[in-house]
Protein backbone atom coordinates (compact mmCIF):
# COMPACT_ATOMS: atom_id res chain seq x y z
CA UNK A 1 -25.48 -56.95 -10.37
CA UNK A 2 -28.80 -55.71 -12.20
CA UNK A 3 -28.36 -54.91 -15.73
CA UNK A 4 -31.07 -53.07 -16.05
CA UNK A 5 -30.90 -50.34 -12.67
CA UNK A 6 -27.66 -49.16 -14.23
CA UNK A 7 -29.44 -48.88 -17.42
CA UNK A 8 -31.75 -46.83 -15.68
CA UNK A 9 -29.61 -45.32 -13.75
CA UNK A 10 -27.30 -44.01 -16.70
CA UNK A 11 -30.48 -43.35 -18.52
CA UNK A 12 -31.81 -40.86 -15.91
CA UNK A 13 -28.68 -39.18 -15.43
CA UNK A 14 -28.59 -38.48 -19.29
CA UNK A 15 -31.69 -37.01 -19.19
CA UNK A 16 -30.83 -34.64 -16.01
CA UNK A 17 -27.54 -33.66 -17.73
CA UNK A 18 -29.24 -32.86 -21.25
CA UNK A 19 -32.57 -30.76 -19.55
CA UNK A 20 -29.30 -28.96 -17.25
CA UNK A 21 -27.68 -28.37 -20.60
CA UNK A 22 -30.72 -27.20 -22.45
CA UNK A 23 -31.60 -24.69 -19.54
CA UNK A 24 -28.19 -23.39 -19.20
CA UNK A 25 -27.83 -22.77 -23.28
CA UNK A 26 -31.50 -21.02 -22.75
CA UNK A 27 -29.87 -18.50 -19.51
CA UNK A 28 -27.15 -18.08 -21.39
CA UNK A 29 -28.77 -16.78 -24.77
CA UNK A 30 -31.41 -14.68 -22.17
CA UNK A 31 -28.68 -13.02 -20.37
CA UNK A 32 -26.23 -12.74 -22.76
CA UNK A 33 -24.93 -8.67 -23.16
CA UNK A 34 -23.09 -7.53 -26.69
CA UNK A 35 -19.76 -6.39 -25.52
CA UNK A 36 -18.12 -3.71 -27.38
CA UNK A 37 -15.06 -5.23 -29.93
CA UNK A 38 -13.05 -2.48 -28.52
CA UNK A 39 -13.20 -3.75 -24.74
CA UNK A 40 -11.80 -6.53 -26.02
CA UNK A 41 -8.87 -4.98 -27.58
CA UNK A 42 -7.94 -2.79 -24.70
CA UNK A 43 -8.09 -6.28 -22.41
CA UNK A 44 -5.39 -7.28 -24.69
CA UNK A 45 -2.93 -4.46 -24.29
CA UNK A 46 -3.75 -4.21 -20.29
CA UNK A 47 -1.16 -6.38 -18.43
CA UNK A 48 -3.82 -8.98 -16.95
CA UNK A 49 -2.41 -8.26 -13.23
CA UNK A 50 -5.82 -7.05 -11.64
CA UNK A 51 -3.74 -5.24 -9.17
CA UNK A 52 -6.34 -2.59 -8.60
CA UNK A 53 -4.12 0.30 -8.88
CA UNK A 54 -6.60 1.84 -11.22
CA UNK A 55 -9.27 2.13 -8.99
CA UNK A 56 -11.02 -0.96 -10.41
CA UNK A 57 -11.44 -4.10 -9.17
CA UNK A 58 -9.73 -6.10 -12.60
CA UNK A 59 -8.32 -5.06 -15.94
CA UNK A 60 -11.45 -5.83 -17.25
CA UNK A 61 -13.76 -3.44 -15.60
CA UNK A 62 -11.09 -1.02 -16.25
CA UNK A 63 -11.38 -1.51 -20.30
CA UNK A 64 -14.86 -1.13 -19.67
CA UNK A 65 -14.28 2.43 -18.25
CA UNK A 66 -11.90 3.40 -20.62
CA UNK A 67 -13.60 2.55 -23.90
CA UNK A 68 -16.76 4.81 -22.12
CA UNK A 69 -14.42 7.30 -22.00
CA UNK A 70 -14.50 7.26 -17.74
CA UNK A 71 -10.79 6.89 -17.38
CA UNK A 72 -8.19 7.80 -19.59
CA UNK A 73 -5.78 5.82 -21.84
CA UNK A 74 -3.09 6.27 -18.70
CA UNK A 75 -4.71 4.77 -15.97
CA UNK A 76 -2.60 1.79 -15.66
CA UNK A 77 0.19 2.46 -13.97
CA UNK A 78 1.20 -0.95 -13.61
CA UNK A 79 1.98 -1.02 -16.94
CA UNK A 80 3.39 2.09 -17.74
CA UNK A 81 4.40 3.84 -21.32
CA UNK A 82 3.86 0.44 -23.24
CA UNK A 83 0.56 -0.11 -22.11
CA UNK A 84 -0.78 2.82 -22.66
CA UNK A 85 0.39 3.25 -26.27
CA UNK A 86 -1.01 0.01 -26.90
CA UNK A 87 -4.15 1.01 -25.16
CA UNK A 88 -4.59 3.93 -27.55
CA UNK A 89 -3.67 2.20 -30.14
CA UNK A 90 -6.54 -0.15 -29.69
CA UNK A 91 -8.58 2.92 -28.93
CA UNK A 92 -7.65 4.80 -32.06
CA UNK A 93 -6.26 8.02 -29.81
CA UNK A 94 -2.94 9.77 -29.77
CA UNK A 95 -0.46 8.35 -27.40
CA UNK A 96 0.15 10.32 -23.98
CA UNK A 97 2.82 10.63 -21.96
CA UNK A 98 3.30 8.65 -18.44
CA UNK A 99 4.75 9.78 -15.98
CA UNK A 100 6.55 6.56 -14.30
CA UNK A 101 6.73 6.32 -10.65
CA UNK A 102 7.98 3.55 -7.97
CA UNK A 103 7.66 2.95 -4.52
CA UNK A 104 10.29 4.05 -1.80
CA UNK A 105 10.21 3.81 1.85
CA UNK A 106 10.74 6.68 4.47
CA UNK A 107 11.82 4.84 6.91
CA UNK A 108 15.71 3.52 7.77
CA UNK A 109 14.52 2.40 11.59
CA UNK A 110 14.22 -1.32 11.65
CA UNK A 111 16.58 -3.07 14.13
CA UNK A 112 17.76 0.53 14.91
CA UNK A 113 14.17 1.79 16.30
CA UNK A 114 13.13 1.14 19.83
CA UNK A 115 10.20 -1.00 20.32
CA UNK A 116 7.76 -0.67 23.09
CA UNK A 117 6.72 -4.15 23.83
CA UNK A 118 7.70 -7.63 22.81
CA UNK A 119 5.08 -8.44 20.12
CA UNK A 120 3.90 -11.89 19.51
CA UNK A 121 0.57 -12.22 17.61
CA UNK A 122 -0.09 -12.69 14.20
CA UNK A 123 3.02 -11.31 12.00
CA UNK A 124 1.31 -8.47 10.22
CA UNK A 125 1.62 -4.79 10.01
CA UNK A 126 -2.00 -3.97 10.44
CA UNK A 127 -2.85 -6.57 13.27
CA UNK A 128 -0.01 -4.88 15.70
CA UNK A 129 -1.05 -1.65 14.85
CA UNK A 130 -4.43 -2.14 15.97
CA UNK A 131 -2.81 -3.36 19.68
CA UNK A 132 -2.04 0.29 21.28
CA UNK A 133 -1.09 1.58 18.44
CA UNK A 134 2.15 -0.80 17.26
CA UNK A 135 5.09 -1.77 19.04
CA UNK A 136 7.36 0.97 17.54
CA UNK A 137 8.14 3.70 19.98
CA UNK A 138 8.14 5.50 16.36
CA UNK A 139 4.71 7.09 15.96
CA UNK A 140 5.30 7.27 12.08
CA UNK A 141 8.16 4.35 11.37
CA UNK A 142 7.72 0.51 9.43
CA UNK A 143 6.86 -2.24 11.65
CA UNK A 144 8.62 -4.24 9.38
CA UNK A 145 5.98 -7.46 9.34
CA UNK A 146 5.85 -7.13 5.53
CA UNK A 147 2.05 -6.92 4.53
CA UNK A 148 3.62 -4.60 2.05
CA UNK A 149 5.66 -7.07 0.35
CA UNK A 150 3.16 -9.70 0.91
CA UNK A 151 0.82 -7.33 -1.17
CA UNK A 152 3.01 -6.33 -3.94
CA UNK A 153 1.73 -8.39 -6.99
CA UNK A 154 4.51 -7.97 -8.47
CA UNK A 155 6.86 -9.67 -5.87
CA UNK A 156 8.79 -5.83 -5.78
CA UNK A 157 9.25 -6.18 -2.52
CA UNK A 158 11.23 -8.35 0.22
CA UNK A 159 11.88 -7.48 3.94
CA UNK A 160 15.76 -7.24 4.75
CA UNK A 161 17.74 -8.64 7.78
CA UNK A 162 17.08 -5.07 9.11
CA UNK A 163 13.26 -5.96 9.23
CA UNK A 164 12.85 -3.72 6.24
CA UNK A 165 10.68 -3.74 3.57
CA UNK A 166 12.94 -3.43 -0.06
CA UNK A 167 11.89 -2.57 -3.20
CA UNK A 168 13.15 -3.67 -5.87
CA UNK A 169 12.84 -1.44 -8.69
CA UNK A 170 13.26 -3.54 -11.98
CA UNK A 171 10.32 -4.96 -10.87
CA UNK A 172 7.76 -2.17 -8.91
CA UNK A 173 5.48 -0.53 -11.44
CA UNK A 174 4.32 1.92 -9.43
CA UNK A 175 0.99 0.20 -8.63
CA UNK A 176 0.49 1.81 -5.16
CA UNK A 177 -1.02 -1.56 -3.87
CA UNK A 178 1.76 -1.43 -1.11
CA UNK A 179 1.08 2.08 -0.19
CA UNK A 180 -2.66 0.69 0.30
CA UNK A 181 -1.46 -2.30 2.03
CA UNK A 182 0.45 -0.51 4.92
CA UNK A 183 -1.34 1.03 7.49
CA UNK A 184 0.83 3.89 7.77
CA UNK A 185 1.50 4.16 3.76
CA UNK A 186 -1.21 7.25 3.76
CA UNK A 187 1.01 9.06 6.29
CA UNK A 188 3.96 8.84 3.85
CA UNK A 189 6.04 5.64 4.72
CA UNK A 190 5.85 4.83 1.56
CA UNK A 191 5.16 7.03 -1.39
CA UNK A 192 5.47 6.77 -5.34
CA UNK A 193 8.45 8.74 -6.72
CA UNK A 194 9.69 10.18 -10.28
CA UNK A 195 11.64 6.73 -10.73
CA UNK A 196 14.87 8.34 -12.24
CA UNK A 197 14.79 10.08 -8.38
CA UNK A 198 18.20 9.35 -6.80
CA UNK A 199 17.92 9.89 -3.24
CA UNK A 200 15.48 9.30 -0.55
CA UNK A 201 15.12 10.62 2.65
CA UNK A 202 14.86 7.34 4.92
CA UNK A 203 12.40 9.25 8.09
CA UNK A 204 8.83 9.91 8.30
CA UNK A 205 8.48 11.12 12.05
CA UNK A 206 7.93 14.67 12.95
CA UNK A 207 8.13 14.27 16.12
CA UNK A 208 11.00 17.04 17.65
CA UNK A 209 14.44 15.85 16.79
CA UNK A 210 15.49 14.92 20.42
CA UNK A 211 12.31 12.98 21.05
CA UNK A 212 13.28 11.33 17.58
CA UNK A 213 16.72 10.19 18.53
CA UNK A 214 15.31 8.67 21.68
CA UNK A 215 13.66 6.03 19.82
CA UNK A 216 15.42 5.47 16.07
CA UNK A 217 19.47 6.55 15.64
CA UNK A 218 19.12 6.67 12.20
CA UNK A 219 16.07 9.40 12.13
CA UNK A 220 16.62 12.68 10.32
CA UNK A 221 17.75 15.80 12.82
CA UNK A 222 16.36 18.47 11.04
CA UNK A 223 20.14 19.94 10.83
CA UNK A 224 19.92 21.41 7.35
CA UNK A 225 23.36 20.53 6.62
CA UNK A 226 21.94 18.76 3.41
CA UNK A 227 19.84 22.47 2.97
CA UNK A 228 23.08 24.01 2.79
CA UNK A 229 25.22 21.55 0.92
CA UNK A 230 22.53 21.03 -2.36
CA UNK A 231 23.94 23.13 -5.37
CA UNK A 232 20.10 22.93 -6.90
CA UNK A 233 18.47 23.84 -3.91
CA UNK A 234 16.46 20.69 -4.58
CA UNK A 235 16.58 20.04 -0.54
CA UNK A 236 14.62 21.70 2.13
CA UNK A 237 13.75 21.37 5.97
CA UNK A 238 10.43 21.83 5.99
CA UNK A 239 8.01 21.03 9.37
CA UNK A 240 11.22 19.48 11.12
CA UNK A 241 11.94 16.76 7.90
CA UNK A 242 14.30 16.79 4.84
CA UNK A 243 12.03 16.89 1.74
CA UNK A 244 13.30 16.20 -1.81
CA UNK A 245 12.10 18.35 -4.60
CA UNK A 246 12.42 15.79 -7.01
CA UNK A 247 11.66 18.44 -9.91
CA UNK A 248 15.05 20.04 -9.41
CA UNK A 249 17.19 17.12 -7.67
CA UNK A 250 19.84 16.03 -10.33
CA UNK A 251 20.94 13.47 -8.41
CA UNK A 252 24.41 14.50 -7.54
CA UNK A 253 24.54 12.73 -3.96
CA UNK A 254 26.28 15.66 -1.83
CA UNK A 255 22.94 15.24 0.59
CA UNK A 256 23.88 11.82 1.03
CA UNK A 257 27.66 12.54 1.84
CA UNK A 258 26.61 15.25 4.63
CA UNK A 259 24.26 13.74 6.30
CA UNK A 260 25.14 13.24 9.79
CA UNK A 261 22.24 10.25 10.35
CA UNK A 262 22.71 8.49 7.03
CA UNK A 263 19.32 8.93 6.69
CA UNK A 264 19.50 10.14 3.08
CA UNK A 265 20.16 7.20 0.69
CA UNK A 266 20.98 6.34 -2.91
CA UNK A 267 17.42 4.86 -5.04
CA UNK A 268 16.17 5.05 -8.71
CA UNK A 269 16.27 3.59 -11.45
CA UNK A 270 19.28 5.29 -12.51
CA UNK A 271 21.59 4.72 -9.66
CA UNK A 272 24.54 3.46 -9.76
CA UNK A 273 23.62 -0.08 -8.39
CA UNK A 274 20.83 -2.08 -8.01
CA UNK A 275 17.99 -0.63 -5.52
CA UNK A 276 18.33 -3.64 -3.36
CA UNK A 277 22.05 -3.19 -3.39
CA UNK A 278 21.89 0.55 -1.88
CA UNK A 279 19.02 0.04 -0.01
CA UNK A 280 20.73 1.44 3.61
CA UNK A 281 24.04 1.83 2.44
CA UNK A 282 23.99 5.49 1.98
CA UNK A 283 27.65 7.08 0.45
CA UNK A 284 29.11 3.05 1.55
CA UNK A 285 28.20 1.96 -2.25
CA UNK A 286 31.09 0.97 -4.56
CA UNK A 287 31.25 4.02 -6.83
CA UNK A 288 29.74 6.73 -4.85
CA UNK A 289 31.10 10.40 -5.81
CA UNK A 290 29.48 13.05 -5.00
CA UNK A 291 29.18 15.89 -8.19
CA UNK A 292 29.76 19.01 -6.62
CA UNK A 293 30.16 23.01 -8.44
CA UNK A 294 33.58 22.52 -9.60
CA UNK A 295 33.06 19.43 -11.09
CA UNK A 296 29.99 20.77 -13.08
CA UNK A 297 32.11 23.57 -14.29
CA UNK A 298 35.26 21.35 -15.49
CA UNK A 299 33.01 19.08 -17.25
């Protein structure tokens, strides 16, 4: 072996890495930008998740636009109350309140909604609903091929033996990622939520109720017995749907006893079981009683 071509050899290599590390050190000094201390500080507080749920494409961008003053202290909804009292703190502002939110599905179809063709292609949400329109007779149901839960970055979600999506709510933050994920989340299938908000109404079809039955037997009927049984009026039929004004809802689960479909379940964070535990069980959860006038007024 010749001595001296490695010496060469190692020599010339030494000199290629030093003139790479001199021009590098040069580039960096030339293009290096001052960033504010405060960025910084806010990076620190933000959870580090880069979900996007801001509207920005990282955490970091997003303490850019917060210490400009572009976005508020609140944006993050990922990470909730904490976050942004830490964010202010690091801004120097007074703390604000959130308003916490999760995810819930309006949808209780799955293995109970009629499909129009056997689908085989690639196992994703948006790829069958780009082939005439999905396979779910359903014009407005989940598909159930979880590019929700595949989404979620904070593993919230997991698709059921019913082929539905559940969320799991000590672990959604509200992020909206899934609501972006699913091609029918803009339509309402899924939607954020006051997360102390107890029931949900599992439909999102307005299709007329006899046209609904034909292709999902656990669709809402539009029969207003829930209208009629809510002591808060927190329920209405409105355009053919139940819809939950969560502003007066208290939570008292007589909707969920009345309802013909089971459509209207038990969800929040302050339910009486786990989300994942009620999730399509309706009034069949272990503890389920219904608060009704006469209770209120004993009590």
């Amino acid at each position: 072996m010749d001595i001296t071509l490695m010496i060469k050899a190692t020599a010339a290599l030494s000199v290629i890495g030093l003139v790479a590390a001199a021009m590098l050190a040069g580039a960096a000094r030339r293009f290096h930008v001052d960033v504010d201390p405060r960025v910084e500080s806010v990076i620190a507080a933000l959870p580090g998740s880069n979900c996007g749920a801001c509207g920005n494409p990282s955490c970091f961008s997003a303490a850019v636009e917060i210490v400009a003053e572009n976005i508020p202290v609140t944006c993050c909804v990922a990470g909730g109350q904490p976050v942004a009292d830490a964010v202010a703190d690091s801004m120097g502002l007074e703390k604000c309140e959130v308003a916490a939110v999760v995810s819930v599905r309006h949808c209780g179809g799955g293995r109970a909604a009629t499909r129009r063709y056997d689908y085989s292609g690639l196992l994703s949400c948006n790829a069958v609903a780009r082939l005439a329109g999905g396979d779910l007779l359903c014009p407005a149901g989940c598909f159930g091929y979880g590019d929700c839960a595949r989404a979620c970055p904070f593993d919230a979600m997991t698709v059921d033996s019913r082929g539905l999506p559940v969320i799991d709510l000590d672990l959604c933050t509200g992020c909206g990622v899934c609501i972006q994920e699913c091609p029918r989340g803009e339509q309402g299938l899924l939607a954020m939520v006051p997360e102390e908000g107890a029931v949900v109404v599992r439909c999102n079809s307005h299709d007329r109720p006899r046209a609904r039955k034909d292709y999902c037997s656990m669709c809402c009927i539009a029969c207003k017995k829930c209208e009629k049984a809510c002591p808060s009026d927190a329920i209405h039929v409105i355009d053919l749907m139940a819809v939950i004004d969560y502003e007066k809802c208290t939570g008292c689960g007589v909707c969920v006893e009345v309802c013909p479909q089971e459509c209207i379940d038990l969800t929040g964070r302050m339910a009486i079981a786990p989300a994942t535990e009620l999730d399509g069980r309706a009034d069949k959860v272990d503890g389920f009683s219904p608060t009704r006038d006469q209770d209120r007024e004993d009590a």
